[in-house]
N, C-alpha and C. Protein backbone atom coordinates (compact mmCIF):
# COMPACT_ATOMS: atom_id res chain seq x y z
N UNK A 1 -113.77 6.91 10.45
CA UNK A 1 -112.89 6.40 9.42
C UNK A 1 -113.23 4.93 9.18
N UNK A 2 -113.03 4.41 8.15
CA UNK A 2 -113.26 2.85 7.93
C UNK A 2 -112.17 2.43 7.15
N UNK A 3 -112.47 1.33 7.44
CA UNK A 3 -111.05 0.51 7.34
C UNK A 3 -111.02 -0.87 6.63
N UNK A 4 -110.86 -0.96 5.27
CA UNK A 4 -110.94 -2.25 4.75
C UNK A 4 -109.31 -3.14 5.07
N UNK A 5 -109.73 -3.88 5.30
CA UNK A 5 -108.55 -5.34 4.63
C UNK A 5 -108.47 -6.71 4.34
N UNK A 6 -107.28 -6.76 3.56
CA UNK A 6 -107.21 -7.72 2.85
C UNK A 6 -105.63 -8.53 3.65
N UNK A 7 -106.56 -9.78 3.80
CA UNK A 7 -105.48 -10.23 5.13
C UNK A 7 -105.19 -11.89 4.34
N UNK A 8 -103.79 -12.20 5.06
CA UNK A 8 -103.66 -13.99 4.64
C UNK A 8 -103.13 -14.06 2.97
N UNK A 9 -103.10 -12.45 2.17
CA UNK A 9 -102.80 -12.66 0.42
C UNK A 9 -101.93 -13.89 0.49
N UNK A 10 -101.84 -15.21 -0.67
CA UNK A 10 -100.56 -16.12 -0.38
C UNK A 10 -100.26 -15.96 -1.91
N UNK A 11 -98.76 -16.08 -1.56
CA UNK A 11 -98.08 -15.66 -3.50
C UNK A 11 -96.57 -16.52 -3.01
N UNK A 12 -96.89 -17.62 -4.35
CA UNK A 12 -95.43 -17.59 -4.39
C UNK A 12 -94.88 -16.82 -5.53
N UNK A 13 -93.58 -16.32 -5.33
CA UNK A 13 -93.16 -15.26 -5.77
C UNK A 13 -91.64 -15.50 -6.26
N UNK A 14 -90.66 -14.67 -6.88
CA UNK A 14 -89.48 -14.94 -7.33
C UNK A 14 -88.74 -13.65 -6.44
N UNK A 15 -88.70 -13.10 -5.20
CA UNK A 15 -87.93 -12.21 -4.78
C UNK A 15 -87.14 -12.53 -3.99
N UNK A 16 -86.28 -11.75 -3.70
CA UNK A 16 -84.74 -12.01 -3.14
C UNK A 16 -83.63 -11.36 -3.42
N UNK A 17 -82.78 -11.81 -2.90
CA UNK A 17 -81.21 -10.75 -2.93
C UNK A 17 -79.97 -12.07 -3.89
N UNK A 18 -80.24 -13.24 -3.58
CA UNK A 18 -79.39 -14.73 -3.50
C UNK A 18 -80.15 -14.84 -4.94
N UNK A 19 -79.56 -15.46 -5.72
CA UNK A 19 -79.14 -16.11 -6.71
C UNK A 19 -80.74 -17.02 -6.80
N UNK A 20 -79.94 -17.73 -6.10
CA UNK A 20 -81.48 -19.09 -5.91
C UNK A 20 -82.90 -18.66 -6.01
N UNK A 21 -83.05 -17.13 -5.14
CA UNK A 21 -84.45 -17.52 -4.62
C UNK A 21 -85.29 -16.93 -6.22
N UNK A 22 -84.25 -16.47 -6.99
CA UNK A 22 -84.78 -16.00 -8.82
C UNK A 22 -85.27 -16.98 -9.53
N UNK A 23 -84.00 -18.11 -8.92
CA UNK A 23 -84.97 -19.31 -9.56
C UNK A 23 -85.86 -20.62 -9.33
N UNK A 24 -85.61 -20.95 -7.76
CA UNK A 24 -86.93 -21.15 -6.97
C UNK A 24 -88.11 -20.79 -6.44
N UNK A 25 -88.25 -19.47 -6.27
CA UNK A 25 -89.13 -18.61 -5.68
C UNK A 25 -88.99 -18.79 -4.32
N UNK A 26 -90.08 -18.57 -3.67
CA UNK A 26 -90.29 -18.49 -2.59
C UNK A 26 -91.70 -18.42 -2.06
N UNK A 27 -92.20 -18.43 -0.71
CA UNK A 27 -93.90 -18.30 -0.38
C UNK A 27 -93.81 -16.95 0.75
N UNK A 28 -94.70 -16.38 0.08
CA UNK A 28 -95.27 -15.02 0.76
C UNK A 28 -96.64 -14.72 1.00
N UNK A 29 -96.79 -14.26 2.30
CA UNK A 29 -98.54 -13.75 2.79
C UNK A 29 -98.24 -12.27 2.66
N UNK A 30 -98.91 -11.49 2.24
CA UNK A 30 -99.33 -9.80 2.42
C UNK A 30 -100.52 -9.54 2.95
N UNK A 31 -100.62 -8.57 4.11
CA UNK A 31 -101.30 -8.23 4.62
C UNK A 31 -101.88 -6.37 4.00
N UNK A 32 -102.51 -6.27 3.74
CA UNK A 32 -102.93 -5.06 3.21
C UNK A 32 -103.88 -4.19 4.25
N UNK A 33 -103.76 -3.06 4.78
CA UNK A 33 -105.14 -2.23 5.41
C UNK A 33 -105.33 -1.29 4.95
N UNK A 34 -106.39 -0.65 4.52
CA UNK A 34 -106.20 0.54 3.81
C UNK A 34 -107.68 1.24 4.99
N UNK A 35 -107.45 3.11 5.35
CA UNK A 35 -108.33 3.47 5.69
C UNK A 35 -108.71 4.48 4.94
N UNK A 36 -109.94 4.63 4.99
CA UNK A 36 -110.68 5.53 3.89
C UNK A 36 -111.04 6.68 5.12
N UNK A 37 -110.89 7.88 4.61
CA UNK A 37 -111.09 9.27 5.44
C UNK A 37 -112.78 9.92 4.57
N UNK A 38 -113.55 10.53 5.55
CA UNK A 38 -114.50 11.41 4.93
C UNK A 38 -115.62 10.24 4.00
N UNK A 39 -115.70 9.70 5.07
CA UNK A 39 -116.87 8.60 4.40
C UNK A 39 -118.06 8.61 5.03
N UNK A 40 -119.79 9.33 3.95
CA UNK A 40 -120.50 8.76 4.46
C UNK A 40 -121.32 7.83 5.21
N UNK A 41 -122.31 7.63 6.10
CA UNK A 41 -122.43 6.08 6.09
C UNK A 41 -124.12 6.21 6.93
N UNK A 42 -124.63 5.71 6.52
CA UNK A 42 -124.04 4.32 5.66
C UNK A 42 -123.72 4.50 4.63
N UNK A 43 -122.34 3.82 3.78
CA UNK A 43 -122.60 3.30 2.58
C UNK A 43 -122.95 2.62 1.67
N UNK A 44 -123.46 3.10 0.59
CA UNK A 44 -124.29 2.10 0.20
C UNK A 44 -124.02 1.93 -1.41
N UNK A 45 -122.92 2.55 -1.87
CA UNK A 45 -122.68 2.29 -2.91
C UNK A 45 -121.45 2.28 -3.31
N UNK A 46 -120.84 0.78 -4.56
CA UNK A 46 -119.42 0.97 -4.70
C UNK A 46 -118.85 2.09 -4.71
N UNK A 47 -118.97 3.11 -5.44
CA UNK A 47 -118.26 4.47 -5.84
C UNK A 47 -118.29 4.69 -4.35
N UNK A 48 -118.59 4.86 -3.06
CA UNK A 48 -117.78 5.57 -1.78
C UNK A 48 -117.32 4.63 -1.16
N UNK A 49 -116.32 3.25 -1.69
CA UNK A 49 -115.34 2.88 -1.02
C UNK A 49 -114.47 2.50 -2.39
N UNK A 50 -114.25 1.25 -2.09
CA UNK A 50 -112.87 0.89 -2.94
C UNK A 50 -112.92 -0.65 -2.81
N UNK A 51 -113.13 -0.76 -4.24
CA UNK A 51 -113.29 -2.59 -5.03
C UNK A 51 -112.39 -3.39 -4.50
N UNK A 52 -112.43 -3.98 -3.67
CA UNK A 52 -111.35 -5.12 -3.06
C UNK A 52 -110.84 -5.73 -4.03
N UNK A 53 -111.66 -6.10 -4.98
CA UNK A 53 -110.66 -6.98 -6.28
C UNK A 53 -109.87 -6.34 -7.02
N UNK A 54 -110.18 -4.60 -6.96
CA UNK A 54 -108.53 -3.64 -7.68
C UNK A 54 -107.51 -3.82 -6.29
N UNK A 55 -107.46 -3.62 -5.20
CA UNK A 55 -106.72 -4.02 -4.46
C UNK A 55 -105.88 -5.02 -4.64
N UNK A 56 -106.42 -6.45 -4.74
CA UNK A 56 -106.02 -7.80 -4.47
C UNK A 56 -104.96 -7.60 -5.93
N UNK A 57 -105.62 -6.73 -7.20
CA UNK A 57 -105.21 -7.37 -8.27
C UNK A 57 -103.80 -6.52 -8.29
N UNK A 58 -103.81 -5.15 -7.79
CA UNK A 58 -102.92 -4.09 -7.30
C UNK A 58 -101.38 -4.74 -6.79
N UNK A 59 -101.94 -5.41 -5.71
CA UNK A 59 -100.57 -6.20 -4.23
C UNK A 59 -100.18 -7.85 -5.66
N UNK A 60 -101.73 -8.56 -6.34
CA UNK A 60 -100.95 -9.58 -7.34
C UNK A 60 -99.48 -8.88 -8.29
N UNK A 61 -99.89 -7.85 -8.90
CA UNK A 61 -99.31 -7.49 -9.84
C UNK A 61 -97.71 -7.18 -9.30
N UNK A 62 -97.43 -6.42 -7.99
CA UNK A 62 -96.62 -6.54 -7.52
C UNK A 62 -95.61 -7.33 -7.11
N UNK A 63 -96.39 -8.41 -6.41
CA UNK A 63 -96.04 -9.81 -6.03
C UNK A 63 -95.27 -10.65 -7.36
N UNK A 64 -96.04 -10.51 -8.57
CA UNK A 64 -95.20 -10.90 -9.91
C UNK A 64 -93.86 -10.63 -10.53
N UNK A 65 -93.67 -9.50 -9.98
CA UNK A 65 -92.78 -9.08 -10.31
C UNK A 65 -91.39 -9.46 -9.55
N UNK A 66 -90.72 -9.87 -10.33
CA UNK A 66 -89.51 -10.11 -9.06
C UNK A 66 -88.44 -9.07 -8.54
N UNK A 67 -88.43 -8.93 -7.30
CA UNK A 67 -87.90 -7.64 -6.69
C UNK A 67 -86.88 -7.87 -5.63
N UNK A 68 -85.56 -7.38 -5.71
CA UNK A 68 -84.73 -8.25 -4.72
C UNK A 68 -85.22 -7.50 -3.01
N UNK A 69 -85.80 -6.67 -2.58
CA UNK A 69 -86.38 -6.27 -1.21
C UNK A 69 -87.45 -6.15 -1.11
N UNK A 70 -87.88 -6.96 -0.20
CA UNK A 70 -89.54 -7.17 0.43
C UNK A 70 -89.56 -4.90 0.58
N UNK A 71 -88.89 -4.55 1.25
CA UNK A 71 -89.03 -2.74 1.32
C UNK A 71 -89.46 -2.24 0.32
N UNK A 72 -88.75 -2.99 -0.74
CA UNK A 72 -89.19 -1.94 -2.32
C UNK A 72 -90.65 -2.31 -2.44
N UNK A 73 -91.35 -3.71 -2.37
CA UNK A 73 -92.83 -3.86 -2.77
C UNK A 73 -93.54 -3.07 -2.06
N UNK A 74 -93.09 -3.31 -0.56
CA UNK A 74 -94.18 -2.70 0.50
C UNK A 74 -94.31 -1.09 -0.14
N UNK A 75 -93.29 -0.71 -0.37
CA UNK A 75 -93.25 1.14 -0.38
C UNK A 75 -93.85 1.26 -1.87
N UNK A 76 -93.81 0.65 -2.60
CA UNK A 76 -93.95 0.60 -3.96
C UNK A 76 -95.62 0.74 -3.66
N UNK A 77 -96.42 -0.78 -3.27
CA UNK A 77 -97.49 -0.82 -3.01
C UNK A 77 -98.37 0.43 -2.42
N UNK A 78 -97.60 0.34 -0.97
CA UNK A 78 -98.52 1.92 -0.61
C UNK A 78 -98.64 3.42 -1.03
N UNK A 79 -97.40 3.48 -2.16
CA UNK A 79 -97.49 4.98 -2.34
C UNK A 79 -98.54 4.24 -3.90
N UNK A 80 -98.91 3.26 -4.46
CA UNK A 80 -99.56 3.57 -6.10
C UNK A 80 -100.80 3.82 -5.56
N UNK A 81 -101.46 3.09 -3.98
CA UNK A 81 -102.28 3.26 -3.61
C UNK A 81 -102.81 4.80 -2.86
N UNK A 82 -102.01 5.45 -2.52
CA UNK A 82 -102.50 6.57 -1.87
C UNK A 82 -102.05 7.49 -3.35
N UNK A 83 -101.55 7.45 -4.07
CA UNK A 83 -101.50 7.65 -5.84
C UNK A 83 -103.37 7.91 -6.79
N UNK A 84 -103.61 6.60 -6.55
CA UNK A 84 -104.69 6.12 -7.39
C UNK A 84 -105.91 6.44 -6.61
N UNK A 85 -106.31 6.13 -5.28
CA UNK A 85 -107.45 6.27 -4.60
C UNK A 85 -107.38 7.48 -3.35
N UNK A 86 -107.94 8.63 -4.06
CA UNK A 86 -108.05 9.68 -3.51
C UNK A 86 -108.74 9.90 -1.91
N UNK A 87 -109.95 8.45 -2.11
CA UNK A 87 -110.25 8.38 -0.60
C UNK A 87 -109.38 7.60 -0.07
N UNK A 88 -108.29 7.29 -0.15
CA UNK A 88 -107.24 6.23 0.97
C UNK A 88 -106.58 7.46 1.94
N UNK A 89 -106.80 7.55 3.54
CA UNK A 89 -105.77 8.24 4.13
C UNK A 89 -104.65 7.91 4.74
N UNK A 90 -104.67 6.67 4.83
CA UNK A 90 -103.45 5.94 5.06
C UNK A 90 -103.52 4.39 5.07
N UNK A 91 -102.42 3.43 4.36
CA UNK A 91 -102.35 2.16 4.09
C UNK A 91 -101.16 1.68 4.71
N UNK A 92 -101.16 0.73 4.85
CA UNK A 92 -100.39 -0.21 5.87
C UNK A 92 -100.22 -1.86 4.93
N UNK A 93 -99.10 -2.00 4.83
CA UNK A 93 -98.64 -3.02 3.67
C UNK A 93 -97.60 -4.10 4.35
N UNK A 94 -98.00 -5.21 4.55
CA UNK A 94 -96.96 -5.92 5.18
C UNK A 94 -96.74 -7.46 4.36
N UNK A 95 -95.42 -7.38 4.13
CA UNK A 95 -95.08 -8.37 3.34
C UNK A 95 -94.26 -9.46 4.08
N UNK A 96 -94.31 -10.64 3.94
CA UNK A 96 -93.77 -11.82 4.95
C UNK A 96 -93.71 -12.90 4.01
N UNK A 97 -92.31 -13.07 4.70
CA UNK A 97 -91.30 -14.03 3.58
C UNK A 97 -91.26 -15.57 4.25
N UNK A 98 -92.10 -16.49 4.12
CA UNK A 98 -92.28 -17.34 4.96
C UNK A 98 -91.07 -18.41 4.82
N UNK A 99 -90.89 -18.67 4.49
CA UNK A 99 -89.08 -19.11 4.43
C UNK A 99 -87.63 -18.38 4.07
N UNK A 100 -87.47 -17.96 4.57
CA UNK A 100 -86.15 -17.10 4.36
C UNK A 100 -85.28 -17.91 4.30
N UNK A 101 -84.38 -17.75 3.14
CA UNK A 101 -82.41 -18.68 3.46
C UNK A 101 -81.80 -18.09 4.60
N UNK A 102 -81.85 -18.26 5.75
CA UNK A 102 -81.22 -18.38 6.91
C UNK A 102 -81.13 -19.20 7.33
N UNK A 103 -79.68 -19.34 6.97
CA UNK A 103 -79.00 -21.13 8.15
C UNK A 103 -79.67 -21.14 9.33
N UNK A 104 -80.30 -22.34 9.68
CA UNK A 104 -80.90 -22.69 10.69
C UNK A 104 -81.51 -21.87 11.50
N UNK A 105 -82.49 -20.98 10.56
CA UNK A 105 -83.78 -20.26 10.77
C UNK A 105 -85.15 -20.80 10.28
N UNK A 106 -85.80 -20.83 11.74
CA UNK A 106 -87.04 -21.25 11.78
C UNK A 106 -88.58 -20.20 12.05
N UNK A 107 -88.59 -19.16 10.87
CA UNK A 107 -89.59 -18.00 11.36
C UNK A 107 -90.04 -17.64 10.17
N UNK A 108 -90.41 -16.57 10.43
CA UNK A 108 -90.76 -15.63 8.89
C UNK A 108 -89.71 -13.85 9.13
N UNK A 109 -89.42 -13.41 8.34
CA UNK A 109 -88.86 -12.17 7.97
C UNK A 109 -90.02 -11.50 7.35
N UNK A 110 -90.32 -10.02 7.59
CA UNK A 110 -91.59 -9.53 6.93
C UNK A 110 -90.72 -7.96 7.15
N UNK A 111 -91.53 -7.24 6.25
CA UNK A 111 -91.51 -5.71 5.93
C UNK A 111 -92.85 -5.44 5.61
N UNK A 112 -92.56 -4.15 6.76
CA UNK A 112 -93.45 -3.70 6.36
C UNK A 112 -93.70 -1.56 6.22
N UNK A 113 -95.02 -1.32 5.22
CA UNK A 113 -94.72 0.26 5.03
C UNK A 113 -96.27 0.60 5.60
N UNK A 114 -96.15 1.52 6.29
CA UNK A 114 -97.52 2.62 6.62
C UNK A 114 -97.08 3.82 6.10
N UNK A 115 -98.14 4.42 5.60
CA UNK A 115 -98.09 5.64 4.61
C UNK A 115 -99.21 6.32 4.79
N UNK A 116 -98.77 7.92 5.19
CA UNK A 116 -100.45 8.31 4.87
C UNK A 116 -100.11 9.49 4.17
N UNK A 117 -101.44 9.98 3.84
CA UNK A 117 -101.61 10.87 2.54
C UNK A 117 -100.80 12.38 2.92
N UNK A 118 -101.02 12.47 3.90
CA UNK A 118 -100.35 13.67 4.26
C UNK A 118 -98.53 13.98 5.26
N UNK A 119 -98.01 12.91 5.11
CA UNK A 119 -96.30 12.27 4.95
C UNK A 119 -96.39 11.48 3.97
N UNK A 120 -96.57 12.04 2.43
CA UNK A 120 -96.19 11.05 1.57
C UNK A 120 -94.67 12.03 1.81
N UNK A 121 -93.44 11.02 1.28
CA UNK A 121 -92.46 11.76 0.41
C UNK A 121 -92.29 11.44 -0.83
């Protein structure tokens, strides 16, 4: 099996539950893994994997959108992907909210979804 990812994504973003964070935003890293099942190899040509820049542009487009639960992107993200790319057997999507409004919280809050092709619901 092989295994691409796309690690460190940084987005600031407009998501949240609070009032504020709609109209400040906020800063977020996504971590993306996606594994590809039934892959020759070597490979040696785009067509038997999957364009990292539809990926990146995939998790951007998401990230744009403003969504009040980090849950809804993550789940959103991994099912368009096991959707669209027939070789994905399972993706792993982790979203991290690097400042959260929590009174005198000093961390990150993250969600995250693993999905594979065969437990989609």
């Amino acid at each position: 099996m092989l295994k691409i990812e796309l690690s460190n994504l940084q987005f600031h973003s407009f998501h949240g539950v609070f009032e504020e964070e709609s109209k400040t935003g906020g800063d977020y890293e996504v971590d993306l893994v996606v594994h590809l099942g039934d892959t020759a190899f070597p490979l040696m040509h785009m067509e038997e994997t999957i364009d990292y820049t539809l990926l990146y542009e995939l998790v951007k487009l998401h990230m744009e959108k403003p969504t009040k639960l980090l849950e809804t992107i993550a789940t959103e993200i991994a099912q368009e992907i096991l959707n669209d790319y027939l070789k994905v057997e399972e993706v792993v999507v982790t979203i991290k909210k690097l400042n959260a409004p929590i009174p005198f919280f000093n961390g990150k809050v993250s969600a995250e979804c693993s999905a594979k092709r065969n437990s989609q619901r």
